[in-house]
C-alpha atoms as a PDB file:
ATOM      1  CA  UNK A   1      32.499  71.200  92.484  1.00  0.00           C
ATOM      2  CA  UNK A   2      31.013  69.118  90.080  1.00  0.00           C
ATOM      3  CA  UNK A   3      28.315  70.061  87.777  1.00  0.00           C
ATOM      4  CA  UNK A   4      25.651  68.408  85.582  1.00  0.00           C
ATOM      5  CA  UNK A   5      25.185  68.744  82.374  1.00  0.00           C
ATOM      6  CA  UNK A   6      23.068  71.760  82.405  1.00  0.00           C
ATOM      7  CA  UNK A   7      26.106  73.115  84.334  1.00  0.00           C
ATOM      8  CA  UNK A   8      23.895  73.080  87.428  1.00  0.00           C
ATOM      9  CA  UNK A   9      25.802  71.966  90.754  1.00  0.00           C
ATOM     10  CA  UNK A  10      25.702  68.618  91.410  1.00  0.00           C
ATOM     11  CA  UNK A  11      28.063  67.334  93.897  1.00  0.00           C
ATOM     12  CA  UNK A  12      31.519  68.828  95.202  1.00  0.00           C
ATOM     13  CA  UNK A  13      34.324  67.301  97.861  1.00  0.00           C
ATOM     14  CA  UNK A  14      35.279  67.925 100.684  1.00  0.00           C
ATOM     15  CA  UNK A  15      38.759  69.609 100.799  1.00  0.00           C
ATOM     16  CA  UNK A  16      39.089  71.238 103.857  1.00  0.00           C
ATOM     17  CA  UNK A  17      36.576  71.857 107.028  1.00  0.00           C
ATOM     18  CA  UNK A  18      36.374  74.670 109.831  1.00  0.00           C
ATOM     19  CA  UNK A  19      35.683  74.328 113.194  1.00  0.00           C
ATOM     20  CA  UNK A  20      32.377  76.080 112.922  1.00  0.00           C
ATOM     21  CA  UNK A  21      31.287  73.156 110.343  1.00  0.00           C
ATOM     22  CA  UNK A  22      32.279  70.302 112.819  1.00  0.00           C
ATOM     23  CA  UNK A  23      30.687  72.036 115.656  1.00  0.00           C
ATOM     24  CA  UNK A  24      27.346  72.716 113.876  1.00  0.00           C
ATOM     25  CA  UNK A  25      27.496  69.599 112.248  1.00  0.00           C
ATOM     26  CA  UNK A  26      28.805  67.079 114.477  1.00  0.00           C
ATOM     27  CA  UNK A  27      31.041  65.327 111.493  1.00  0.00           C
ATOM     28  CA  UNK A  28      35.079  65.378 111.993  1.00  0.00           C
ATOM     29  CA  UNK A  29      37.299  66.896 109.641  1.00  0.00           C
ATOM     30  CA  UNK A  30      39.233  63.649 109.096  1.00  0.00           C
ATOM     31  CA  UNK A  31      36.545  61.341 108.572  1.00  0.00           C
ATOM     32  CA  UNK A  32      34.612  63.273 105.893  1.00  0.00           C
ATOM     33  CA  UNK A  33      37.986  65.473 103.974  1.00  0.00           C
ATOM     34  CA  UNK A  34      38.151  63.908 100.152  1.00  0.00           C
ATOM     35  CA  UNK A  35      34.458  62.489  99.993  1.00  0.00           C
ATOM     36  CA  UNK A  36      31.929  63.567  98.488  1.00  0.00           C
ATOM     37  CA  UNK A  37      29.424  65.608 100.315  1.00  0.00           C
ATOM     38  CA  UNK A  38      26.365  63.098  98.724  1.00  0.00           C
ATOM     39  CA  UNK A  39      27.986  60.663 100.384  1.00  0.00           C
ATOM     40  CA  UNK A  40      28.363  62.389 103.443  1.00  0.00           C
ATOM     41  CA  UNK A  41      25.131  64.264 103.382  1.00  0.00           C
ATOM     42  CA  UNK A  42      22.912  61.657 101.374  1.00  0.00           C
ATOM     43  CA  UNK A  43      19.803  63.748 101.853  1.00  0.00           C
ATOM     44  CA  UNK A  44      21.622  67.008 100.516  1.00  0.00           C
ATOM     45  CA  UNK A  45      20.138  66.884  97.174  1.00  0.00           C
ATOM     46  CA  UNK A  46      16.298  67.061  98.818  1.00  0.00           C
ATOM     47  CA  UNK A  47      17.317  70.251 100.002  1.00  0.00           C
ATOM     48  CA  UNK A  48      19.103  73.647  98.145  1.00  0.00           C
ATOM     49  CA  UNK A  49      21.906  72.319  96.622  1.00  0.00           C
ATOM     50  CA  UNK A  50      22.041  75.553  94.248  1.00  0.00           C
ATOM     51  CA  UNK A  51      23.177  77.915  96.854  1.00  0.00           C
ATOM     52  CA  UNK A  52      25.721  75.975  97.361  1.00  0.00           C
ATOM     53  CA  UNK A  53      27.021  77.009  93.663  1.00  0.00           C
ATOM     54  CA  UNK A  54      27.727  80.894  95.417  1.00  0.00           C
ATOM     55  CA  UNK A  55      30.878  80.039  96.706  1.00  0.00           C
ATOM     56  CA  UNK A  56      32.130  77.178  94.347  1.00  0.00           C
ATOM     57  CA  UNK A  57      30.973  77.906  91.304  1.00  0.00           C
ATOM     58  CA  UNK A  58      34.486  79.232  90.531  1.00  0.00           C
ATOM     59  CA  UNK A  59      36.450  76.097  90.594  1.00  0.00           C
ATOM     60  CA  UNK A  60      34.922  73.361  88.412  1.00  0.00           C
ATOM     61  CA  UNK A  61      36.078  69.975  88.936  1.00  0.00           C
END
């Protein structure tokens, strides 16, 4: 996770995917593991990006 510097969530990586994800998603594990999800998702920050800070907000990067 990386955060701004308000310590708000602002991007994280992709380290690891489950099958769920791919399914609902329709991305592959090994094309998208080690980028960033703005990259991946470019319209992510349009949409909730704080929830995302629930289950990462542990590890910051």
């Amino acid at each position: 996770m990386f955060y701004d510097e308000k310590g708000l969530p602002e991007d994280y990586i992709f380290l690891d995917l489950n099958p769920n994800f791919e399914e609902m998603t329709g991305l592959k594990k090994e094309a998208i593991l080690g980028q960033r999800v703005t990259k991946v998702l470019p319209g992510i920050r349009e949409g909730n990006f704080e929830s995302h800070d629930l289950r990462g907000g542990r590890g910051r990067a």
